[in-house]
C-alpha atoms as a PDB file:
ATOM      1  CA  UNK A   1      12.363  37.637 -11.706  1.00  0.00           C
ATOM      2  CA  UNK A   2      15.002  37.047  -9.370  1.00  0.00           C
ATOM      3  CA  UNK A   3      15.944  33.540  -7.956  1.00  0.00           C
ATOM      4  CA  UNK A   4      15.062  32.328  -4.657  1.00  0.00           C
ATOM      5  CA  UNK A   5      17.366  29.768  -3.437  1.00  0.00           C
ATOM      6  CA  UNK A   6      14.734  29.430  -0.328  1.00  0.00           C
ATOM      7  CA  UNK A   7      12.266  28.126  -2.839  1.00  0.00           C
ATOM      8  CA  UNK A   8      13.874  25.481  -3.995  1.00  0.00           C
ATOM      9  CA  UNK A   9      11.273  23.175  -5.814  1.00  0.00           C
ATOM     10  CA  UNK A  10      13.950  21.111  -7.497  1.00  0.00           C
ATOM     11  CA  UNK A  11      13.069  17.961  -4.982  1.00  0.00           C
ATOM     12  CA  UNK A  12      11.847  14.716  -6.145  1.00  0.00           C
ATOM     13  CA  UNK A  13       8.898  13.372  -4.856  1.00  0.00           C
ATOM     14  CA  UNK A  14       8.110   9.592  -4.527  1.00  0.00           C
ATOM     15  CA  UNK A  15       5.534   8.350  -6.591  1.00  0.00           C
ATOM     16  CA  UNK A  16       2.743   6.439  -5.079  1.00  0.00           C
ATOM     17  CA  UNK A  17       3.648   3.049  -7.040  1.00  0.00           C
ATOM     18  CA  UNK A  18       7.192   2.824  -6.178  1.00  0.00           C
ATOM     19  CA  UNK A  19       6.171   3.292  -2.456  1.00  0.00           C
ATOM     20  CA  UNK A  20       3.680   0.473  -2.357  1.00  0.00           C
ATOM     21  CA  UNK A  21       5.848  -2.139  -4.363  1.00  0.00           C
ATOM     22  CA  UNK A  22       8.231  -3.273  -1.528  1.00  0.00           C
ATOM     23  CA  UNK A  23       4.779  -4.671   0.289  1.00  0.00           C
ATOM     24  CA  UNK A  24       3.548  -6.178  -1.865  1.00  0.00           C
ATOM     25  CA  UNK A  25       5.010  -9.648  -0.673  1.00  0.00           C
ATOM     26  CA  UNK A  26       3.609  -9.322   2.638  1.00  0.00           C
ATOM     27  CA  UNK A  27       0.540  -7.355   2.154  1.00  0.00           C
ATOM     28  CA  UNK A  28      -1.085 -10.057  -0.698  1.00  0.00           C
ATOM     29  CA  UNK A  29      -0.385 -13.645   2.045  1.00  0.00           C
ATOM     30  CA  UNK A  30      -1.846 -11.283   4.451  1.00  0.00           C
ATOM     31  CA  UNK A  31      -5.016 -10.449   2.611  1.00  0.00           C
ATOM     32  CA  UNK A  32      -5.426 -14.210   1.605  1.00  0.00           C
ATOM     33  CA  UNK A  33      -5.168 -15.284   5.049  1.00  0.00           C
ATOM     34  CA  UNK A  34      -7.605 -12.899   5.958  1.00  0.00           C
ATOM     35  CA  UNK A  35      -9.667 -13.472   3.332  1.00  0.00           C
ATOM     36  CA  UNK A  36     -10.006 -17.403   3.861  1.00  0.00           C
ATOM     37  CA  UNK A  37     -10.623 -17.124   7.633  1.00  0.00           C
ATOM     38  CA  UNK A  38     -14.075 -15.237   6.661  1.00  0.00           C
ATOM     39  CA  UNK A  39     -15.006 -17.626   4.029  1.00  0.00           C
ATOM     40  CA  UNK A  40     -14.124 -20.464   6.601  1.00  0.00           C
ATOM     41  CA  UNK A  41     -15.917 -18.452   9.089  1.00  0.00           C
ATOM     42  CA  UNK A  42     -19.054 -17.476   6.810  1.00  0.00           C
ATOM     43  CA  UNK A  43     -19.298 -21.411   5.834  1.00  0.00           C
ATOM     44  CA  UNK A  44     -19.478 -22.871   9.681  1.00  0.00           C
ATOM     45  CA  UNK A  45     -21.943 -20.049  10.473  1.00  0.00           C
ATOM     46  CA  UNK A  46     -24.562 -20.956   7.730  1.00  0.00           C
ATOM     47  CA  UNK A  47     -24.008 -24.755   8.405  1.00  0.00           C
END
């Protein structure tokens, strides 16, 4: 077997944990808020 240099497999891929890290600071306050405007909206509804 002969080696391709146009098949070069050698590149690292990200992994799916490292990508999602950086947001985590803005995607969990985000969440919340969303989270407490349907319980605040789900409470005034049933009163």
């Amino acid at each position: 077997m002969s080696h391709d240099p146009a098949m070069n497999h050698d590149t690292e891929h990200q992994d799916a944990v490292d990508a999602v890290v950086p947001l985590i600071p803005i995607v969990i306050p985000a969440v919340g808020a969303v989270m407490m405007f349907l319980l605040a909206f789900i409470a005034v509804h049933m009163a």
